[in-house]
Protein backbone atom coordinates (compact mmCIF):
# COMPACT_ATOMS: atom_id res chain seq x y z
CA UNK A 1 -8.89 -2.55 -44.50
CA UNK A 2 -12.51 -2.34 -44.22
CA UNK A 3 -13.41 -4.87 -46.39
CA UNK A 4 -12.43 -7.39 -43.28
CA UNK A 5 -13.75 -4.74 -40.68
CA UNK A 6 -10.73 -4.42 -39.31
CA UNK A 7 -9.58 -1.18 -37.08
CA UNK A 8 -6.43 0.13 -36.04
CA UNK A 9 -5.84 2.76 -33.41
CA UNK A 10 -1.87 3.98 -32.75
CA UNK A 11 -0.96 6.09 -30.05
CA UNK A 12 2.75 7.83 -29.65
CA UNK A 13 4.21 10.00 -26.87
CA UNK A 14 6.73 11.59 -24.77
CA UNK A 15 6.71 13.06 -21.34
CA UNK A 16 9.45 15.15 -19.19
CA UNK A 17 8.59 15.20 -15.31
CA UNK A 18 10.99 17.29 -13.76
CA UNK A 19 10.80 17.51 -9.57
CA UNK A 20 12.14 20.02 -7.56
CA UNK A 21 12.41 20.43 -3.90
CA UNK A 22 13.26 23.55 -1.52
CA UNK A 23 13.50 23.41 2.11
CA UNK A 24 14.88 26.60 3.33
CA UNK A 25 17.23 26.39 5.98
CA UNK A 26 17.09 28.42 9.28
CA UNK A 27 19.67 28.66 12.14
CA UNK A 28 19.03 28.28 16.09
CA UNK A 29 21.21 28.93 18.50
CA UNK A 30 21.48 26.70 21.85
CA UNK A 31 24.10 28.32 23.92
CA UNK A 32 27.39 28.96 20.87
CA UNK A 33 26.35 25.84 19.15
CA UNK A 34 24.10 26.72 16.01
CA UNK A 35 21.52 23.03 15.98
CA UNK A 36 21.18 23.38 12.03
CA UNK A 37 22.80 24.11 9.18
CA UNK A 38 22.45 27.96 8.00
CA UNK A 39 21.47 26.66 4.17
CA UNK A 40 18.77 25.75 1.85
CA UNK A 41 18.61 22.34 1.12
CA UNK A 42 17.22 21.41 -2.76
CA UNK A 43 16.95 18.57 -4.35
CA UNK A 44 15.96 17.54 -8.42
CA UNK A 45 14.74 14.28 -10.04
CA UNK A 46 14.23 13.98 -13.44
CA UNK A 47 11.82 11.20 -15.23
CA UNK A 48 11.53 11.22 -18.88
CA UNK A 49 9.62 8.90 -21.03
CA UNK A 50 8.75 7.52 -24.70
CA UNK A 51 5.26 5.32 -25.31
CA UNK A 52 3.46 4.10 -27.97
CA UNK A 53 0.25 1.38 -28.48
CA UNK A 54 -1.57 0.14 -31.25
CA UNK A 55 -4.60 -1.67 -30.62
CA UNK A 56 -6.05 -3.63 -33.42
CA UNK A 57 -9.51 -4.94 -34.33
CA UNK A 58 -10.50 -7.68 -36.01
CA UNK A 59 -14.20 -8.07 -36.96
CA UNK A 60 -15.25 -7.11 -33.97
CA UNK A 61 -14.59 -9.82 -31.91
CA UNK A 62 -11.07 -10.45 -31.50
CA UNK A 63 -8.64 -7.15 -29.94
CA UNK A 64 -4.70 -7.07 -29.81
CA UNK A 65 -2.87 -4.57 -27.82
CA UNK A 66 0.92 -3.97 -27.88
CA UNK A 67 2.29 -1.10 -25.60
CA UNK A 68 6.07 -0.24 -25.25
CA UNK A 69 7.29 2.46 -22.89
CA UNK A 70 11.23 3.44 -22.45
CA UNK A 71 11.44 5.06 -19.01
CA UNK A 72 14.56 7.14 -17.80
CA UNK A 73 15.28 8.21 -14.20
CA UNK A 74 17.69 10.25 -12.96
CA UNK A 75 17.76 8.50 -9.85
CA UNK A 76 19.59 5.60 -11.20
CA UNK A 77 22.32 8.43 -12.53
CA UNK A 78 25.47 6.93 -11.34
CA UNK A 79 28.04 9.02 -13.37
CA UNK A 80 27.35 6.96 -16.76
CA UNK A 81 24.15 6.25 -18.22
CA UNK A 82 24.03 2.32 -18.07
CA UNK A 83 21.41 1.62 -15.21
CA UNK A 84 19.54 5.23 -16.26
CA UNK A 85 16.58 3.60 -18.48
CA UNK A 86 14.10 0.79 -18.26
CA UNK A 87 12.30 -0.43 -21.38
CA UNK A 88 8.28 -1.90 -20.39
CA UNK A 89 6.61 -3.67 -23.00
CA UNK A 90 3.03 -4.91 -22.82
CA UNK A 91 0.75 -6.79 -24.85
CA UNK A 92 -2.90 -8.04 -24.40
CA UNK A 93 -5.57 -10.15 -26.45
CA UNK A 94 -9.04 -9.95 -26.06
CA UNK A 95 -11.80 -12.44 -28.03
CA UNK A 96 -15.62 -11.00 -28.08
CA UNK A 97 -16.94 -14.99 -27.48
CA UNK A 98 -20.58 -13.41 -27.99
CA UNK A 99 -20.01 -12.06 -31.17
CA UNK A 100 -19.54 -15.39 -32.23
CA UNK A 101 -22.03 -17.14 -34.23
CA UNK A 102 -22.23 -20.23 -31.55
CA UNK A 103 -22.91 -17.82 -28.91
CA UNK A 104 -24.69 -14.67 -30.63
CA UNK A 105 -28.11 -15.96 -30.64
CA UNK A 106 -28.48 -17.00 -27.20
CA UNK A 107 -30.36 -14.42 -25.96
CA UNK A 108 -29.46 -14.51 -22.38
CA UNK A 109 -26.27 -13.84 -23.07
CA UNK A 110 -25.68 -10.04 -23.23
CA UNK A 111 -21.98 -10.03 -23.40
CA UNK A 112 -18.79 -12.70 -22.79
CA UNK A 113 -14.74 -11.52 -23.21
CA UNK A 114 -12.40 -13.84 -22.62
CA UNK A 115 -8.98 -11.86 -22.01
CA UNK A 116 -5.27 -12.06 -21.54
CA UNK A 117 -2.50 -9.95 -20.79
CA UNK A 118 1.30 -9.47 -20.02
CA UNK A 119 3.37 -6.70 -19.11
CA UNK A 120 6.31 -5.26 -17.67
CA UNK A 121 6.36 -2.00 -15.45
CA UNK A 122 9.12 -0.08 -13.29
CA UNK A 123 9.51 1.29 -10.12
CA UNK A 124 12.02 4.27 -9.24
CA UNK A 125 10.41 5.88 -6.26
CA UNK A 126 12.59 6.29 -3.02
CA UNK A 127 12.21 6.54 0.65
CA UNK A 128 12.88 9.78 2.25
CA UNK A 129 16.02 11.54 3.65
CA UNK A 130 16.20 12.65 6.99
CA UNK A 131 12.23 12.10 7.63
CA UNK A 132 11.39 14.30 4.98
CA UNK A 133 13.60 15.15 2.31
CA UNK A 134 13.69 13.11 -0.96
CA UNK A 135 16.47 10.64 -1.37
CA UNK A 136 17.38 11.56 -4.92
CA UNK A 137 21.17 11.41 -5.31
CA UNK A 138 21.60 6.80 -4.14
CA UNK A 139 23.73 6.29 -6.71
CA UNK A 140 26.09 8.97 -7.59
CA UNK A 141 28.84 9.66 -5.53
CA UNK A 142 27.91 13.18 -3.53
CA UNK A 143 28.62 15.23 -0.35
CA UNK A 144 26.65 16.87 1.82
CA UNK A 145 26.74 19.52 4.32
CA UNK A 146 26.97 17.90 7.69
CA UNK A 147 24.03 17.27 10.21
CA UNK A 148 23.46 18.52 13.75
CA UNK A 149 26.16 16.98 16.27
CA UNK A 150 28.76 17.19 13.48
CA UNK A 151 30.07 20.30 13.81
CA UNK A 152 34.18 20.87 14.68
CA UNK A 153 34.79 23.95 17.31
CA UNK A 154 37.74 25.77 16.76
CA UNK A 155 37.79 28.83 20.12
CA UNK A 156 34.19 30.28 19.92
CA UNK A 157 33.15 29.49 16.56
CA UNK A 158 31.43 26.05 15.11
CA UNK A 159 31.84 24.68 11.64
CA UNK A 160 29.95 22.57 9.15
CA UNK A 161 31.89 19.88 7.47
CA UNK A 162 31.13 18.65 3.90
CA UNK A 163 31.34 14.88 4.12
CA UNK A 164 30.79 12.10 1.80
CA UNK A 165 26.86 10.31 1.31
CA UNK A 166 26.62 6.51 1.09
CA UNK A 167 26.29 5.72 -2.89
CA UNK A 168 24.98 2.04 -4.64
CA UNK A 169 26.74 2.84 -8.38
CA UNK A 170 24.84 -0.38 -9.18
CA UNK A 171 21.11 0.49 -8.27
CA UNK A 172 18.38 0.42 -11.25
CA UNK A 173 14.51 -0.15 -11.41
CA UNK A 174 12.83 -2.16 -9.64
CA UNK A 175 10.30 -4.19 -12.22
CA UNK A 176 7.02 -6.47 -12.02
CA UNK A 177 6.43 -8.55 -14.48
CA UNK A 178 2.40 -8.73 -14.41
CA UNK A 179 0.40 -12.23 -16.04
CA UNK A 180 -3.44 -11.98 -16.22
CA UNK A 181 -6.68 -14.19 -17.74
CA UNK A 182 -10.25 -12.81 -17.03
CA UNK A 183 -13.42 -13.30 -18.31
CA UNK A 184 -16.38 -10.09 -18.50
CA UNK A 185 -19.30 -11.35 -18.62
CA UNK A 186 -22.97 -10.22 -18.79
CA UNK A 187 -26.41 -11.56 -18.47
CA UNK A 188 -30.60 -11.23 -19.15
CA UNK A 189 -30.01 -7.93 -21.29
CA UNK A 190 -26.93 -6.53 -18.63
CA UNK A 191 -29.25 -6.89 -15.80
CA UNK A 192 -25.95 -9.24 -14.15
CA UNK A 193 -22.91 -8.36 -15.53
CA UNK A 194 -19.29 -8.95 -13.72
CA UNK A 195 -15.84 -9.83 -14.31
CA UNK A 196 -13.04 -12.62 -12.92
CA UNK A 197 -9.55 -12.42 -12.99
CA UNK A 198 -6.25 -14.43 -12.18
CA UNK A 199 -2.91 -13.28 -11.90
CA UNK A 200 0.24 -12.94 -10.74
CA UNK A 201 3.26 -10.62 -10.53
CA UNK A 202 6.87 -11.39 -10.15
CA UNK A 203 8.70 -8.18 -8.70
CA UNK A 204 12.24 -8.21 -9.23
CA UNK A 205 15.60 -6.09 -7.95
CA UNK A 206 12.95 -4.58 -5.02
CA UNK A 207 14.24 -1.45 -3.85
CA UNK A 208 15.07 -1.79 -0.34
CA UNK A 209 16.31 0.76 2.77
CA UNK A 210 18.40 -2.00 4.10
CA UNK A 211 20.93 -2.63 6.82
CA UNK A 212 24.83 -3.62 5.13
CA UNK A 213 27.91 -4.51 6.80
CA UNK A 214 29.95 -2.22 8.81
CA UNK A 215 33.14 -0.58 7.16
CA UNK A 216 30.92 1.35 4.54
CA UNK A 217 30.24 5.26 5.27
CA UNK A 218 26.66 3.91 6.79
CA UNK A 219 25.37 0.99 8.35
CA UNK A 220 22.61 1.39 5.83
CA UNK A 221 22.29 1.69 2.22
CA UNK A 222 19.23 1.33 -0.41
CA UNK A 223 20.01 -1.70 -2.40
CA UNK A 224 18.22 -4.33 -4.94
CA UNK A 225 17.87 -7.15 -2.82
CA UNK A 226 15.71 -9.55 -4.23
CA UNK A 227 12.22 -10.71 -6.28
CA UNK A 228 9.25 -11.00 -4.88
CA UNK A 229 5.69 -13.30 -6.76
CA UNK A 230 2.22 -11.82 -5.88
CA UNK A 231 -0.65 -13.85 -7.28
CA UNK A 232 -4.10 -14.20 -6.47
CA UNK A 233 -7.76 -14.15 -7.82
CA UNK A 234 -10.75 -11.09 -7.92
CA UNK A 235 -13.96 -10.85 -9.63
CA UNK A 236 -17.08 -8.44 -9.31
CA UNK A 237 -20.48 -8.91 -9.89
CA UNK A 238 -23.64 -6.13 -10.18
CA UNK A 239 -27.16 -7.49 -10.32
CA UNK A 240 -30.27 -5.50 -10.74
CA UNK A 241 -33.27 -7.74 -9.28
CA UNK A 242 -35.57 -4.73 -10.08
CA UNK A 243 -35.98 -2.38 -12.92
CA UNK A 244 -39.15 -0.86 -13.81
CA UNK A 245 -40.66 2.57 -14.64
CA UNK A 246 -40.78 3.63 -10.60
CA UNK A 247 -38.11 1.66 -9.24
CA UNK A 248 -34.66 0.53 -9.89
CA UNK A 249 -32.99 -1.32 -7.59
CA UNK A 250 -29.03 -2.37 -8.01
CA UNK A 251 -26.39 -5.10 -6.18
CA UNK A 252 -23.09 -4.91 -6.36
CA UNK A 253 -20.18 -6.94 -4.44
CA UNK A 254 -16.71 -7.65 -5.04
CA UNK A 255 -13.56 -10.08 -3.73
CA UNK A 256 -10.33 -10.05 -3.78
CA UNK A 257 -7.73 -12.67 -2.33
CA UNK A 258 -3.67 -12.73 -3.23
CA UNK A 259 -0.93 -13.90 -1.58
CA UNK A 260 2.56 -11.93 -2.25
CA UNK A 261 5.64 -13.93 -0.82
CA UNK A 262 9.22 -12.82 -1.28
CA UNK A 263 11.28 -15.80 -3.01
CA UNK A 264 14.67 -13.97 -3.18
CA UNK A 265 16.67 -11.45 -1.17
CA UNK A 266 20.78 -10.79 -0.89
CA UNK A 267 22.62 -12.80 -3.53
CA UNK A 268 25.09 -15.84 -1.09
CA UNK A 269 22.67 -14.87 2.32
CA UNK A 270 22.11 -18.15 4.24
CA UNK A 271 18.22 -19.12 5.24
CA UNK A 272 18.56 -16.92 8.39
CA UNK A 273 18.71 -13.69 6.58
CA UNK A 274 16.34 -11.18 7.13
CA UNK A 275 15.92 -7.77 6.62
CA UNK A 276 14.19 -6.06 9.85
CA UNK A 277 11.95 -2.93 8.64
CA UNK A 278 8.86 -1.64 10.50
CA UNK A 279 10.15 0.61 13.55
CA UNK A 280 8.46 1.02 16.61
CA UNK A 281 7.93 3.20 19.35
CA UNK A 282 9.75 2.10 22.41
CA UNK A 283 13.51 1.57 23.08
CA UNK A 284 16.23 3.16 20.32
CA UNK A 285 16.21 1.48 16.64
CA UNK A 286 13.41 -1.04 17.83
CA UNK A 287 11.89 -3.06 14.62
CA UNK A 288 8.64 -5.66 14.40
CA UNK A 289 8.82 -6.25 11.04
CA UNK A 290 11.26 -8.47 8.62
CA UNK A 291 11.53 -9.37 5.07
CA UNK A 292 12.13 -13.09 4.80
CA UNK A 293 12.58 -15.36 2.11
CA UNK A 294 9.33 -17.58 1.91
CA UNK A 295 7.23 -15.09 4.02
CA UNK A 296 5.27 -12.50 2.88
CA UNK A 297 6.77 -8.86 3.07
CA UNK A 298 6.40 -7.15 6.61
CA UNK A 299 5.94 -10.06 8.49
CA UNK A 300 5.70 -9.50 11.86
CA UNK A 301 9.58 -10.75 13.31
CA UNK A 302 8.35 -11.81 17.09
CA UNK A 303 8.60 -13.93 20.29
CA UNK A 304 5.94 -16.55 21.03
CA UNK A 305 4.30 -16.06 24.36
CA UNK A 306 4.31 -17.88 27.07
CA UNK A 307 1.05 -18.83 29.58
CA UNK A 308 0.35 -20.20 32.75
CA UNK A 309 -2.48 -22.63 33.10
CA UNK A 310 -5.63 -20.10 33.34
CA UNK A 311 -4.16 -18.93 30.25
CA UNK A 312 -2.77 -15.58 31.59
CA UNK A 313 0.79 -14.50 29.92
CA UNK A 314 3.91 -14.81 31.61
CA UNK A 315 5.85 -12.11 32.21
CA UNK A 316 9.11 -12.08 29.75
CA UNK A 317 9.25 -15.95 29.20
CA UNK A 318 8.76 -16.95 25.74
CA UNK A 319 8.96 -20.05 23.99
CA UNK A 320 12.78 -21.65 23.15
CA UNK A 321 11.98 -22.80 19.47
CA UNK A 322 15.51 -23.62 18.66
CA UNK A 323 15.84 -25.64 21.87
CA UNK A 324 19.09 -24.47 22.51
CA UNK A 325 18.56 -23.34 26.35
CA UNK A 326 18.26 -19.54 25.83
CA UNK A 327 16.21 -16.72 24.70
CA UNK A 328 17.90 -15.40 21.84
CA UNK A 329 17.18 -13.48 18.46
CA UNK A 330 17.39 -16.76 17.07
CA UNK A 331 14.15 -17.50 18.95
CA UNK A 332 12.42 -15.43 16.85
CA UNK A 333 9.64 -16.48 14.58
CA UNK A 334 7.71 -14.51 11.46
CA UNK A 335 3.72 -14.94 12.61
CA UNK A 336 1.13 -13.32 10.42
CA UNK A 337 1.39 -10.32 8.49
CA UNK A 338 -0.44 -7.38 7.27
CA UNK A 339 -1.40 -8.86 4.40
CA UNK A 340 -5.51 -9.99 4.17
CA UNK A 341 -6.74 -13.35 3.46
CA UNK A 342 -9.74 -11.75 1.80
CA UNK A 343 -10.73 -8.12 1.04
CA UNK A 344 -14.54 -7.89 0.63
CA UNK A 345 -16.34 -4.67 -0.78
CA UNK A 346 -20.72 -4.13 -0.95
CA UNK A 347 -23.20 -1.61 -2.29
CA UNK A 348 -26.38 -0.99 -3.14
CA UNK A 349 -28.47 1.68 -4.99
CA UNK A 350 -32.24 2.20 -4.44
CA UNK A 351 -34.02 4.42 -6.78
CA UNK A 352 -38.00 4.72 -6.50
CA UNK A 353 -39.87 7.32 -8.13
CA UNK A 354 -38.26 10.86 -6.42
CA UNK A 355 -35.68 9.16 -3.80
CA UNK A 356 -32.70 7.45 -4.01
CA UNK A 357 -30.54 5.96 -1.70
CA UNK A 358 -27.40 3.87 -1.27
CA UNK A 359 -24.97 2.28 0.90
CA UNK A 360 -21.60 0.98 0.55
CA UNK A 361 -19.43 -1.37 2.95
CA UNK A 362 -16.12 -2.99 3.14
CA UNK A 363 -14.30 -6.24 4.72
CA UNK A 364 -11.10 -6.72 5.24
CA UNK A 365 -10.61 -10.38 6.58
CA UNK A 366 -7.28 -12.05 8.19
CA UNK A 367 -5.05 -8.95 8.39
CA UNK A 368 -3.31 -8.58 11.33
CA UNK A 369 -1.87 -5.22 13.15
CA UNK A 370 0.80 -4.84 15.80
CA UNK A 371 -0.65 -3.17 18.53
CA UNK A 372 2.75 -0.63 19.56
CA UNK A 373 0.40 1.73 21.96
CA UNK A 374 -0.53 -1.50 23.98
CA UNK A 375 2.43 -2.91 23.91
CA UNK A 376 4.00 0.56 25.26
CA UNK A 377 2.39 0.20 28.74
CA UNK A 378 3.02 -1.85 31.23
CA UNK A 379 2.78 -1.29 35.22
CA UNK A 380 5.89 0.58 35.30
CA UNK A 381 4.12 3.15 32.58
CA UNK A 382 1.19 2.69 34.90
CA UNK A 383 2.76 3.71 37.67
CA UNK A 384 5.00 6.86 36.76
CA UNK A 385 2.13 7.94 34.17
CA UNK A 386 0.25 11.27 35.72
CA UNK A 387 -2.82 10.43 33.62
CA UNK A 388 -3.90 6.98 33.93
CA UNK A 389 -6.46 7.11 31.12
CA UNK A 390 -3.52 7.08 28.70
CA UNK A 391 -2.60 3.63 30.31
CA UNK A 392 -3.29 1.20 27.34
CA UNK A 393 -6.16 -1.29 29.42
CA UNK A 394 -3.96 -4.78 28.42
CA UNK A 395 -1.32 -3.09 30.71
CA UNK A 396 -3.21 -4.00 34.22
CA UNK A 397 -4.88 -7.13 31.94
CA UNK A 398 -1.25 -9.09 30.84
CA UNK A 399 0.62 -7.08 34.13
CA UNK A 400 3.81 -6.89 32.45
CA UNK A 401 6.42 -5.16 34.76
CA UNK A 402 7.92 -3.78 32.22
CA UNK A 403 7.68 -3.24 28.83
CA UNK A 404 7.57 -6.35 26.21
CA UNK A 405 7.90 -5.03 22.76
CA UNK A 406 8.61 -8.52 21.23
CA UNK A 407 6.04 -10.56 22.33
CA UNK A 408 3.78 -12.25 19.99
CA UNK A 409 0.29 -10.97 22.30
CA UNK A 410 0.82 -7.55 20.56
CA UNK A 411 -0.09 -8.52 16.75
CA UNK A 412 -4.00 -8.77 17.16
CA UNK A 413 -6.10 -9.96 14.94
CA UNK A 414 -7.27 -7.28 12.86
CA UNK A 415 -10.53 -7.82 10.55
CA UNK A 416 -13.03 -5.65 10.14
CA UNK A 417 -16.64 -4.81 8.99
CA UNK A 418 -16.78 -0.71 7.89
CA UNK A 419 -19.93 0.75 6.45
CA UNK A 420 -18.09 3.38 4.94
CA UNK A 421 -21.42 5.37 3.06
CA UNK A 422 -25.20 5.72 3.80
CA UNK A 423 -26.82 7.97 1.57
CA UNK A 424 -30.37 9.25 0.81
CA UNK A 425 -31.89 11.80 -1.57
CA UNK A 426 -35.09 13.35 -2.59
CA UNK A 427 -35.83 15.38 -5.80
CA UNK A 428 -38.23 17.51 -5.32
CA UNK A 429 -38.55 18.88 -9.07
CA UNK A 430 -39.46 22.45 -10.06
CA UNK A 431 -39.80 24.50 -7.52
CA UNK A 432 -38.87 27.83 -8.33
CA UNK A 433 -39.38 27.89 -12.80
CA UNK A 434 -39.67 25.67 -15.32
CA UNK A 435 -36.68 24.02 -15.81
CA UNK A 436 -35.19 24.28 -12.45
CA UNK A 437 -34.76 21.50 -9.98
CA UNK A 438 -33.90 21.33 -6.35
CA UNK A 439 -32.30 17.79 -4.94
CA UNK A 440 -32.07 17.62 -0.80
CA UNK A 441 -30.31 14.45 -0.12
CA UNK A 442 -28.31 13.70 3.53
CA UNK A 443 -24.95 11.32 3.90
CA UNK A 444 -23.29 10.09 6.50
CA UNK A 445 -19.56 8.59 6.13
CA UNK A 446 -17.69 6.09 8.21
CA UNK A 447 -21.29 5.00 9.55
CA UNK A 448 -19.72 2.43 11.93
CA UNK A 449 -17.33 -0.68 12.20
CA UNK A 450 -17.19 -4.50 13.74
CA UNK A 451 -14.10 -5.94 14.67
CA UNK A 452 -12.46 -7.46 17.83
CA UNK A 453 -9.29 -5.36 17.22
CA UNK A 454 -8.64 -3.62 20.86
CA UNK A 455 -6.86 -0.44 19.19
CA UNK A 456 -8.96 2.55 18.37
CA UNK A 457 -8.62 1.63 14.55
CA UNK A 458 -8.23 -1.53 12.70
CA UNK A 459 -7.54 0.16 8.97
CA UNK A 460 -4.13 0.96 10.15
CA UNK A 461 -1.04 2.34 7.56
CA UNK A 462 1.72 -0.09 7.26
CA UNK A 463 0.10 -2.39 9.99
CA UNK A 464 2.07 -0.50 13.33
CA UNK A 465 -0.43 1.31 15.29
CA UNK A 466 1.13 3.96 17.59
CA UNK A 467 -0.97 6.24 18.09
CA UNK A 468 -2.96 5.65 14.76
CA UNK A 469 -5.93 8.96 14.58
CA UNK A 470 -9.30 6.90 13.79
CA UNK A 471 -11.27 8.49 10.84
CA UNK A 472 -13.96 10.38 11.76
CA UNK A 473 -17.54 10.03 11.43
CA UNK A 474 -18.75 12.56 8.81
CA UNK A 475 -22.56 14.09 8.70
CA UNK A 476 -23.62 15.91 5.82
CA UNK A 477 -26.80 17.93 4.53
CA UNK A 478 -26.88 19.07 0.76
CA UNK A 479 -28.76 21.16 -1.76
CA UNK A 480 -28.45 20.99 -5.22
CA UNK A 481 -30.12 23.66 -7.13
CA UNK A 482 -30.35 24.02 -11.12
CA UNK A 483 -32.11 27.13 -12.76
């Protein structure tokens, strides 16, 4: 179909992932009473998949994508094979607006795409099994060897029991339906180019490790439980101010803001209905964290503190916000979350003549972190703890007799400015022969960071810090020879 310049590209696949896990068992004796299990434990998933696209275009200026994957897990194996696969379409359109003829000879106009997509993708990956084996049998009925503590003595000898795993025969993917518009654009011969984007997800049938009522062989269970909408805006832009024969001199920053909020969870669950997640250190089974309808996901579940006039918290009295008399669960309120207003990213590259150098630096703006080694100490860790210095310093500050996991004080605000890269080079040329070439250039990595978080960390996993590691500050030298 060349006569309309028209091209068509097709693409067709298949893929077989097969996972396997071995853990080998050992055996330790404490008195008679082996602690573990004398056996192996092994575990299998299976993920196969079929794909095609086809992309077609139309006189250069207008592109149509269609994608369809089929997806089959054997996680969602419940004895039959309805819930097994998930089918994903796609499709995208794209129109070249400066091939146009309107736009084409407007010479400050390098390049404009106006774009649109929607798709469907799925989710099958499971939390873990006894802190580190993989959860791969939820929905087929199984047994299992039994755990430490579960043992029957009969005289001198202990035995293992086989006994029966929680199941969900109805569990299947977890999708997100994904709805974008952006626009590419670039400027004076590419010298500013960027993009914009909008969009939105809806998540539904989220995979959750959630609590269920008692009578079941667990008090827990991993369930669908609900649909979740993320949408938001980001866009990029790169400018080069200065490009000449010595020096070349480039900008680039980017922004990102989205908002995810979870609109549905258990199917005939009144307004109060949470699920807590997020466990703590501190106490047994201790959570900070809920998913709520109308909240974002991992919102911090707390207390709201309570201060005296010169503004000093009061020790274990929190606000009544039912105004029912008492302190209660019911008390509780979801305040902040990990989730950023803003997410912020900078760099810049320097080239003049031999050197070169660059930086790069992130922000992370309105994120907030609960602060679980702070909230750990209090004056009775103060005064039983053989080492002071591993007193948290809010413990003699809010003088909490004991500790207050709940409170509200503990989720600190948790922006930050990281210069994450500083680099600079210097090419020295040949050296040794023609044709060889020797490049010196130094680096340093997580250069420093700004924020009024008290931890040792603000860029914390999962938004609990207890005991987070910081990231270390890196120094490097390098060589880079060519002969």
């Amino acid at each position: 179909m060349s006569a309309i310049n028209t091209g068509v590209d097709l693409t067709a696949g298949y893929s077989y992932q097969d996972f396997r896990t071995i853990i080998p068992g050992s055996i330790n004796y404490k008195g008679n009473a082996p602690t573990q299990v004398n056996n192996d434990f092994e575990t299998q998933n299976t993920l196969l998949s079929f794909y095609g696209r086809a992309i077609f275009t139309i006189a250069n200026k207008y592109v149509i994508s269609g994608s369809i994957r089929r997806d089959g897990s054997s996680r969602f194996f419940n004895g039959t094979r309805d819930n097994l696969w998930g089918n994903f379409p796609g499709v995208s359109v794209a129109w070249k607006l400066n091939e146009e003829s309107f736009i084409k000879n407007i010479s400050s106009i390098s390049n404009l795409k106006l774009r649109a997509g929607w798709g469907k993708t799925g989710q099958q990956e499971l939390p873990a099994l006894d802190g580190n084996k993989p959860f791969n049998y939820p929905a087929y009925a199984a047994y299992n060897p039994s755990g430490v503590g579960a043992n029957y003595q009969f005289g001198n000898q202990f035995y293992f029991m086989y006994r029966p795993n929680i199941y969900n025969p109805n569990l299947t993917w977890e999708t997100t339906t994904t709805k974008n518009v952006g626009l590419d654009f670039g400027f004076l011969n590419n010298r500013i180019t960027g993009s914009i984007d909008w969009f939105r997800k809806d998540t539904e049938n989220l995979l959750v490790n959630t609590s269920i009522a008692a009578g079941d062989l667990s008090n827990q269970n991993l369930l669908n439980v609900g649909n979740m909408e993320n949408q938001g805006i980001e866009g990029s832009i790169t400018v080069i101010p200065v490009k000449n024969q010595n020096t070349t001199w480039e900008v680039s920053f980017n922004a990102t803001h989205y908002k995810p909020e979870i609109t549905k969870l258990l199917e005939r669950a009144d307004a109060t209905f949470n699920i807590p997640v997020g466990g703590i250190e501190g106490g047994a089974g201790n959570t900070i964290q809920a998913h709520a309808v109308g909240y974002a996901p991992n919102a911090f579940w707390v207390y709201q503190q309570v201060y005296d006039n010169n503004g000093k918290p009061v020790d274990g009295v929190y606000v009544d916000r039912n105004g029912d008399g008492k302190i209660d669960t019911f008390d509780k309120y979801y305040y902040k979350s990990t989730t950023p207003d803003a997410i912020l990213g900078f760099s810049t590259k320097v080239s003049y003549k031999d050197w070169d150098f660059g930086l790069s630096a992130r922000a992370v703006l309105g994120n907030y972190v609960y602060n679980n080694a702070a909230s750990n100490s209090s004056l009775q860790s103060a005064s039983t703890n053989e080492y002071l210095q591993n007193v948290y310093s809010t413990a003699p500050q809010y003088q909490f007799a004991v500790p207050q996991y709940f409170s509200d004080i503990y989720v600190e605000n948790a922006s930050f400015l990281r210069l994450d890269n500083i680099n600079i080079g210097y090419n020295f040329g040949q050296v040794f022969s023609k044709g060889s070439n020797l490049k010196v250039y130094g680096m340093a990595q997580n250069v420093f960071v700004i924020t009024k978080y008290s931890g040792i960390d603000p860029e914390v996993f999962g938004g609990i810090d207890n005991g987070y590691y910081q990231m270390p500050r890196i120094y490097s030298l390098g060589f880079n020879f060519q002969f």
